[in-house]
Protein backbone atom coordinates (compact mmCIF):
# COMPACT_ATOMS: atom_id res chain seq x y z
CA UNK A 1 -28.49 20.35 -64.08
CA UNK A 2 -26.57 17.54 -66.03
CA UNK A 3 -27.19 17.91 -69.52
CA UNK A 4 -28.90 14.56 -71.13
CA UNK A 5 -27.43 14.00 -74.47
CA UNK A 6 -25.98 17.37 -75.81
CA UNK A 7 -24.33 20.69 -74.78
CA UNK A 8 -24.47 22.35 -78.60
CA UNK A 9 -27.65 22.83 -80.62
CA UNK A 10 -26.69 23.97 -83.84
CA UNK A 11 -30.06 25.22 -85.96
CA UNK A 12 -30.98 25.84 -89.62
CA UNK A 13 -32.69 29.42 -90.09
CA UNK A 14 -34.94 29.29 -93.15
CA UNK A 15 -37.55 26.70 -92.97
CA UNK A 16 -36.61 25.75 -89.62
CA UNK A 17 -36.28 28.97 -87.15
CA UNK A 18 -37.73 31.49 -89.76
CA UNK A 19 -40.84 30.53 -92.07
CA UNK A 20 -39.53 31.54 -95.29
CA UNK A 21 -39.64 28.03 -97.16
CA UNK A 22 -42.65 29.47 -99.67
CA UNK A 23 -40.94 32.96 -100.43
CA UNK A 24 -37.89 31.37 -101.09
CA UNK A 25 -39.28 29.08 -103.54
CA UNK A 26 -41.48 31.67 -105.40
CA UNK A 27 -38.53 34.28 -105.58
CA UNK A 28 -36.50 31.46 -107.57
CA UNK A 29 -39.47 30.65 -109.76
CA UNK A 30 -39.84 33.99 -110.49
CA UNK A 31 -35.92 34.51 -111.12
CA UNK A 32 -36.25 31.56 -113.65
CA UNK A 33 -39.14 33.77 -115.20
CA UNK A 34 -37.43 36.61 -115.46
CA UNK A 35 -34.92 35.06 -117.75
CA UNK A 36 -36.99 33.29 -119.58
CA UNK A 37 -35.83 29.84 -118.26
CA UNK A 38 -37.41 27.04 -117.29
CA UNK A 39 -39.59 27.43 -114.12
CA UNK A 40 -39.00 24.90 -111.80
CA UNK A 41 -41.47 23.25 -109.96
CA UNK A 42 -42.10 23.78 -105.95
CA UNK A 43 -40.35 20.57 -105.39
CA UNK A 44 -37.47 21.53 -107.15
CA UNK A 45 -37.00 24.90 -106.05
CA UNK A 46 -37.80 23.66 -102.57
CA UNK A 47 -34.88 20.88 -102.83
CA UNK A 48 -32.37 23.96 -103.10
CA UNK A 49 -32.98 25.51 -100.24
CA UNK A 50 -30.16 25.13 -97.64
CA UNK A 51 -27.67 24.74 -100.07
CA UNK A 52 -25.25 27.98 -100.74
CA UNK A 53 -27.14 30.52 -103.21
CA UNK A 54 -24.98 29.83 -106.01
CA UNK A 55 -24.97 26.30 -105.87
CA UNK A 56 -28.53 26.40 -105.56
CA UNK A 57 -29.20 28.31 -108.52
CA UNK A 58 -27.10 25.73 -110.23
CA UNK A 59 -28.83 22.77 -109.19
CA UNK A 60 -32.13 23.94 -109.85
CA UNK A 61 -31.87 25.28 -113.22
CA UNK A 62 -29.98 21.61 -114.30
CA UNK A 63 -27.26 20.83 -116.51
CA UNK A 64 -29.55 21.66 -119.54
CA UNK A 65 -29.21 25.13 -118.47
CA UNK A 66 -26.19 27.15 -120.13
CA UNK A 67 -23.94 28.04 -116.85
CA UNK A 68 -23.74 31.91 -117.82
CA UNK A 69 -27.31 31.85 -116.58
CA UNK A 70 -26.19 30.92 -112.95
CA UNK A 71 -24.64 34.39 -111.99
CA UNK A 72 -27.78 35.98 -113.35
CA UNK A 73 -30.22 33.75 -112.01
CA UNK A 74 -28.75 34.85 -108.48
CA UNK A 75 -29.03 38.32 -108.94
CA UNK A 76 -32.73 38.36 -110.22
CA UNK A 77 -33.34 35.99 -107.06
CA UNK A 78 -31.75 38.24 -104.47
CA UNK A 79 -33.96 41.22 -106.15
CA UNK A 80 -36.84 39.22 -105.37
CA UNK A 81 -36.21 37.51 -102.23
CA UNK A 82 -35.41 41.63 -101.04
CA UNK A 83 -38.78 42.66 -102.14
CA UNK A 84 -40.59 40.02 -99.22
CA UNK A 85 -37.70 39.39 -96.68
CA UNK A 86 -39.30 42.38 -94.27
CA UNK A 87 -42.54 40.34 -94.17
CA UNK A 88 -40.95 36.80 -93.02
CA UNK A 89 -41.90 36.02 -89.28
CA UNK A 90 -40.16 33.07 -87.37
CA UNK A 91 -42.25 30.17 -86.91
CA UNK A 92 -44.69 30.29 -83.46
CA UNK A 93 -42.85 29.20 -80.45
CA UNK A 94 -39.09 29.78 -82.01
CA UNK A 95 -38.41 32.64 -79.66
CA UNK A 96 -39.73 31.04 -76.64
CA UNK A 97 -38.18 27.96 -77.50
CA UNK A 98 -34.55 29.39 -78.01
CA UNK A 99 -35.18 31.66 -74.87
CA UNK A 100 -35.85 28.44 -72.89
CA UNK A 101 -32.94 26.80 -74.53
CA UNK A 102 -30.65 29.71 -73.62
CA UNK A 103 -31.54 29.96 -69.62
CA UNK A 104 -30.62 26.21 -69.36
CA UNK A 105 -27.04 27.04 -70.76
CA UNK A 106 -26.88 25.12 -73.53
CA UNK A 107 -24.32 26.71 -76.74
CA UNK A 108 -26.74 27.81 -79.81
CA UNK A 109 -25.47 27.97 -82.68
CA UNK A 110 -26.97 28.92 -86.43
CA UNK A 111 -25.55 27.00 -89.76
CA UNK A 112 -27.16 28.03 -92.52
CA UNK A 113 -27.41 28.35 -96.53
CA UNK A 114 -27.36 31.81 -96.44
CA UNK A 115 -25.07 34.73 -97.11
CA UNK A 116 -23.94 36.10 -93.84
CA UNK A 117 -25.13 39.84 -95.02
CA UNK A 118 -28.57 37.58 -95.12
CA UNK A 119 -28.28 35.70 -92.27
CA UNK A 120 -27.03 38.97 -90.01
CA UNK A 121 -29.66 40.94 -91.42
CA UNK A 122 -32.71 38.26 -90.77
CA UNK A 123 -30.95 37.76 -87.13
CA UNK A 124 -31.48 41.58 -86.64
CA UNK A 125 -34.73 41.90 -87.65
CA UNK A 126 -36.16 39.02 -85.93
CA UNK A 127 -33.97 40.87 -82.51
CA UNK A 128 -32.33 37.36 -82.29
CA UNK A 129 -28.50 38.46 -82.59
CA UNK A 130 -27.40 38.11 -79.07
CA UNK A 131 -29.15 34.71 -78.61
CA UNK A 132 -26.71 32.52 -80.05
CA UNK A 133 -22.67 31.56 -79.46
CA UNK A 134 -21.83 31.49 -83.03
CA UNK A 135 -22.87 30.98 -86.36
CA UNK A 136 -21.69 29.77 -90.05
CA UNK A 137 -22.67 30.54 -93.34
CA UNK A 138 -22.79 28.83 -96.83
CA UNK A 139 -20.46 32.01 -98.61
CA UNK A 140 -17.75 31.78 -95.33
CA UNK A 141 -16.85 27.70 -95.70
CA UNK A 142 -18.38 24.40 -97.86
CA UNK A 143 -22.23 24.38 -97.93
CA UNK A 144 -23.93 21.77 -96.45
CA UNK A 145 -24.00 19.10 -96.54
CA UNK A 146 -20.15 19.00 -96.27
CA UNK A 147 -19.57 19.13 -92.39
CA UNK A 148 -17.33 22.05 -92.38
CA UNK A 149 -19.83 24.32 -90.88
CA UNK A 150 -20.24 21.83 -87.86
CA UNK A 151 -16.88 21.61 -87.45
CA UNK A 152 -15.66 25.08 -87.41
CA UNK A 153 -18.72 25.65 -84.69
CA UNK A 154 -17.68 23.10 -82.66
CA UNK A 155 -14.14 23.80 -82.85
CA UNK A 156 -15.32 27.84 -81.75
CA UNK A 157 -17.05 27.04 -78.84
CA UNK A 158 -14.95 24.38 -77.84
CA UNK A 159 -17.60 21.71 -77.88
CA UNK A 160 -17.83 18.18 -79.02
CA UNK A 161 -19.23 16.71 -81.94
CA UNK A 162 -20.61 13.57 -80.26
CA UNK A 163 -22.43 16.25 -78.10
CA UNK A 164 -23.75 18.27 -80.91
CA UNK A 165 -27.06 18.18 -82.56
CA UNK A 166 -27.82 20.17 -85.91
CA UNK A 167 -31.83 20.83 -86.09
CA UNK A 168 -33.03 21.20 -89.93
CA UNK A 169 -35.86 20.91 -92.48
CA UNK A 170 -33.88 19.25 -95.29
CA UNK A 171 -31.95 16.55 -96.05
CA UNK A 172 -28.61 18.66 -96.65
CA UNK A 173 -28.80 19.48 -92.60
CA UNK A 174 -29.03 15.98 -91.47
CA UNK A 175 -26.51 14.67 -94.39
CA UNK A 176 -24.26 17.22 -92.49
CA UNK A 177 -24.94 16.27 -89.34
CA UNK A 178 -24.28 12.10 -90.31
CA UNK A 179 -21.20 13.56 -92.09
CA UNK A 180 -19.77 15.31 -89.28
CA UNK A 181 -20.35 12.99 -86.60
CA UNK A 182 -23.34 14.49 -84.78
CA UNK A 183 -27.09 13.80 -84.34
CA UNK A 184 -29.66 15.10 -85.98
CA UNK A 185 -33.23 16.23 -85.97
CA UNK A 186 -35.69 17.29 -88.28
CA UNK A 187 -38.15 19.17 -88.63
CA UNK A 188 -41.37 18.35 -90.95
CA UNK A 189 -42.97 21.93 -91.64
CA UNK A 190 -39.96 22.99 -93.73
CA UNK A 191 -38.17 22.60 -97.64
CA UNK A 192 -38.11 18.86 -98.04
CA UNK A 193 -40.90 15.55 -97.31
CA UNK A 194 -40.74 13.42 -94.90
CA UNK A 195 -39.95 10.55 -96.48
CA UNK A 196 -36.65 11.93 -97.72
CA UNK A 197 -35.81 13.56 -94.08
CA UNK A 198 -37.07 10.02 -92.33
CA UNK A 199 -34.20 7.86 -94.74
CA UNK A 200 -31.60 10.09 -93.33
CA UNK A 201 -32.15 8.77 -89.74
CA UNK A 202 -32.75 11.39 -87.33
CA UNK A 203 -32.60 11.03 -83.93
CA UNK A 204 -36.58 12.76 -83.44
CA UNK A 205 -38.30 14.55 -85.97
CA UNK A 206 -40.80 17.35 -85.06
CA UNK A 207 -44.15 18.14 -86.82
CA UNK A 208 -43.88 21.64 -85.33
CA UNK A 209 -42.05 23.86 -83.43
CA UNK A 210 -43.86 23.17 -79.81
CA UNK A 211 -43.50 19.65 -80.13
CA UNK A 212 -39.54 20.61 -80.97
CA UNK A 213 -39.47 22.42 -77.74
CA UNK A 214 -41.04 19.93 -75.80
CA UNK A 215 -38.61 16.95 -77.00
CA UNK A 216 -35.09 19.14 -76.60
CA UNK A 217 -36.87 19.46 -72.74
CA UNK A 218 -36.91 16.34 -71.71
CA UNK A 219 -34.28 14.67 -73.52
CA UNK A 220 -31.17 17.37 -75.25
């Protein structure tokens, strides 16, 4: 069957695949806490997410914040995000979605904000690491949303960027996406409003993952 618009669908994992947007944000809270900084507030901690952990860490805590903080605000973050990462589930309908996604031949592809110790680690637990072609992380290449990671997928699996689409619950995915040439959709169940995902001009955005599912269907 010829393919509608694309023949790559490159996906965010946390907040997109994997429902992790809350644990992320309480683990940095509770990093801030633990040094006796600033706490930010769900917004801003939310606003992070997708971004490469250090950088993160850095743009949350502000320029207010002495920088020697940075390295140990991503330590006490890793402890906690460790303590909860076993309990994170992927969002209903992911794994039907991708398995759906996978039979009709399209490339699948990951780019993500985390670490790739992370990222391998969530792919195994969730029994996802055969399902997809390739995939980037923030600590291999620029985060997002410089379009490295797009690039170096595309350039992997020998695919076009015209004929890519990057799927994401923040702003930093569909900056990416604009910045490297492809579409992109979002997703509104994830990190950042909808109002901020809506001014980047996605091509669809989903209010959950069915309705995701049913949209790449008829018209990726």
């Amino acid at each position: 069957m010829a393919r509608k618009q694309f023949d790559l669908i490159v996906f965010d994992w946390d907040g997109t695949l994997m429902d992790s947007t809350a644990t992320i944000v309480k683990s940095i809270q509770a990093a801030a806490r633990d040094l006796g900084l600033p706490i930010p507030s769900r917004e801003a901690a939310a606003h992070v997410i997708g971004l490469g952990l250090a950088e993160a860490m850095q743009v949350v805590l502000g320029p207010e914040v002495d920088p020697k903080y940075h390295p140990r605000m991503v330590e006490r973050y890793r402890y906690h995000y460790l303590t909860k990462d076993h309990e994170l589930t992927l969002f209903d309908g992911v794994r039907e979605m991708l398995q759906d996604l996978s039979q009709q031949g399209y490339f699948l592809a990951v780019a993500t904000g985390k670490s790739r110790v992370g990222l391998n680690r969530a792919l195994n637990a969730a029994g996802l690491l055969a399902t997809f072609d390739a995939t980037r992380c923030a600590d291999e290449t620029f985060s997002k949303p410089h379009p490295a990671m797009l690039q170096e997928l595309t350039r992997e699996l020998g695919q076009d960027l015209k004929r890519t689409v990057m799927i994401g619950d923040t702003t930093h995915d569909l900056m990416m996406a604009q910045n490297a040439g492809a579409a992109g959709i979002a997703v509104e169940y994830g990190a950042h409003p909808l109002d901020q995902l809506a001014a980047c001009s996605p091509v669809f955005s989903a209010k959950n993952v069915p309705e995701l599912h049913q949209w790449l269907g008829e018209h990726a």
